[in-house]
Protein backbone atom coordinates (compact mmCIF):
# COMPACT_ATOMS: atom_id res chain seq x y z
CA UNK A 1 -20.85 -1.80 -32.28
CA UNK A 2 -18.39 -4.19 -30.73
CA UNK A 3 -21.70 -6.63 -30.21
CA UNK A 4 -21.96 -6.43 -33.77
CA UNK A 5 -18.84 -7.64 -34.98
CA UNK A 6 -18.91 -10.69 -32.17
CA UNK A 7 -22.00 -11.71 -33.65
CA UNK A 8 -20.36 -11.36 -36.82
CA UNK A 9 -17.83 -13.87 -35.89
CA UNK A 10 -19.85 -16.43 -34.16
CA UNK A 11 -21.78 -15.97 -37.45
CA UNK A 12 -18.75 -17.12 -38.91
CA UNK A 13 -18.17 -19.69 -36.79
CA UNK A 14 -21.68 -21.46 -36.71
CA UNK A 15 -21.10 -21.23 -40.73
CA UNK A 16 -17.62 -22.72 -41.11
CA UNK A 17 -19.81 -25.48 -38.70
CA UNK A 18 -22.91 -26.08 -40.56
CA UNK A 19 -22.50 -24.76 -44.40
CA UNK A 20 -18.84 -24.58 -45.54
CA UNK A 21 -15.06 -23.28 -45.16
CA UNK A 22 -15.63 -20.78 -48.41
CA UNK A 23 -18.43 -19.33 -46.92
CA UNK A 24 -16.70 -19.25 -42.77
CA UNK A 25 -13.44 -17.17 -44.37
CA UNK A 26 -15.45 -14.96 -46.87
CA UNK A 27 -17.17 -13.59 -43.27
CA UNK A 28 -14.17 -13.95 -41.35
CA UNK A 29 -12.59 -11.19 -43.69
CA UNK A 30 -15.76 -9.06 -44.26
CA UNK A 31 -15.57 -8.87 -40.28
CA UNK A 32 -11.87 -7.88 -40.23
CA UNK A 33 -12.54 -5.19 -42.62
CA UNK A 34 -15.57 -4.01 -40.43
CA UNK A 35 -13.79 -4.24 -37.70
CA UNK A 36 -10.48 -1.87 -39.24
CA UNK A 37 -13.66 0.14 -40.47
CA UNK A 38 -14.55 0.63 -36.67
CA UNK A 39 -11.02 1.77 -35.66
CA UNK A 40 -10.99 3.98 -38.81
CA UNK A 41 -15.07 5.43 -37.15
CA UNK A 42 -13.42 5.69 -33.81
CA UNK A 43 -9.82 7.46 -34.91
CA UNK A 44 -12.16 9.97 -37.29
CA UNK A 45 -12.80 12.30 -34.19
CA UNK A 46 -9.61 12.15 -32.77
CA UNK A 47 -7.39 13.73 -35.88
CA UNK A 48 -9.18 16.11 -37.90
CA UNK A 49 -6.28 16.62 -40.64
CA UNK A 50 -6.81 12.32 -41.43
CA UNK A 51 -10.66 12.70 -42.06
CA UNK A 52 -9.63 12.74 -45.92
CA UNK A 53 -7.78 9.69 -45.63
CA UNK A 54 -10.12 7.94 -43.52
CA UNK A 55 -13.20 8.31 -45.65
CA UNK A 56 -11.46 6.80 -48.63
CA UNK A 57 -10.16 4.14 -46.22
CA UNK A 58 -14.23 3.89 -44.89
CA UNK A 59 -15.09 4.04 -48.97
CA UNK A 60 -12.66 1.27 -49.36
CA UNK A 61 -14.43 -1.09 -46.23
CA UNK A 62 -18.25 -0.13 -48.11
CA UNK A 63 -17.05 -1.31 -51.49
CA UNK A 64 -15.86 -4.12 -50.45
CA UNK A 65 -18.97 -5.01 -48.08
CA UNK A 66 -20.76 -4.26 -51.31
CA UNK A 67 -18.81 -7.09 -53.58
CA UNK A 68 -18.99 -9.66 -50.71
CA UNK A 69 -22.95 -8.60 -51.08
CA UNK A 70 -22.55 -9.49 -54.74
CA UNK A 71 -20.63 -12.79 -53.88
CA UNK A 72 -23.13 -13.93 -51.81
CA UNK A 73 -25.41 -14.61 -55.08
CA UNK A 74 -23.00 -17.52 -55.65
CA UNK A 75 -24.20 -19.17 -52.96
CA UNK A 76 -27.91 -18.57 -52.36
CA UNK A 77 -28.69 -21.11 -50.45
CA UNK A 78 -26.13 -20.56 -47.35
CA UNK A 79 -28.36 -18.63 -44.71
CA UNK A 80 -25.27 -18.01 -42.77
CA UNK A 81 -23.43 -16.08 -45.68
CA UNK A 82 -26.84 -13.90 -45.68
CA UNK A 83 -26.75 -13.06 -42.19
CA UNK A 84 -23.33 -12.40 -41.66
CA UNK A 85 -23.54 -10.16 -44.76
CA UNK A 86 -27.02 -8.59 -43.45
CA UNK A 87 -24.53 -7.74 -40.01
CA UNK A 88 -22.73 -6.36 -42.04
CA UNK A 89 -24.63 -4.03 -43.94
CA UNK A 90 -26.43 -3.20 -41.04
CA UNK A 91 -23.09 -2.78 -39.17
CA UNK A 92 -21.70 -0.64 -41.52
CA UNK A 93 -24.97 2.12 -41.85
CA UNK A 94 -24.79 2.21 -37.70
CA UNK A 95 -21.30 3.20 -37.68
CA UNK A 96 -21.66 5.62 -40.33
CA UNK A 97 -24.58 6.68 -38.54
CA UNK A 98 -22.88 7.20 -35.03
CA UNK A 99 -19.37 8.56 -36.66
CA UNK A 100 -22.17 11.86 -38.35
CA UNK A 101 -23.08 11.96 -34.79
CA UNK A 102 -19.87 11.97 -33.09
CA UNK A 103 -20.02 9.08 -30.82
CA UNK A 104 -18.53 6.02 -33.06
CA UNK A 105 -17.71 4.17 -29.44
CA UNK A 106 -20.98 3.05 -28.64
């Protein structure tokens, strides 16, 4: 998981490089709210009584992973906005995928 959101930031990088600023802080913030969406997977199994409050936290980091998906039609043509969006996604179904399991540190 934490190799995941480095790549999301060199992602970030390489675009703020090669395609544009907008494009470079759009990522930069979908990978801060992946990465408080990590903490949030990780703190899950240690408090039982916040589980409430951290799903609608986790609903908050999808639905916004989900606009920045929708954002992304603005600018088609930037392959690094894709990919750091495809991270992600696929970022996001891992995690929710290892907090059912119980082992959100991986």
């Amino acid at each position: 998981m934490r190799a995941m959101l480095l790549m999301m930031l060199v992602t970030a990088g390489m675009t703020a490089i090669f395609e544009g600023s907008e494009q470079a802080l759009l990522l930069l913030v979908m990978t801060g709210f992946n990465g408080q969406g990590y903490q949030i997977m990780c703190a899950s199994h240690d408090d039982e009584e916040a589980r409430e409050n951290n799903a609608r936290k986790l609903k908050a980091v999808e639905i916004f992973t989900a606009v920045c998906g929708f954002i992304s039609f603005y600018w088609p043509q930037s392959v690094g906005l894709n990919v750091g969006i495809a991270l992600c996604l696929i970022f996001y179904c891992l995690g929710v995928r290892y907090m059912k399991e119980g082992t959100a540190e991986a």
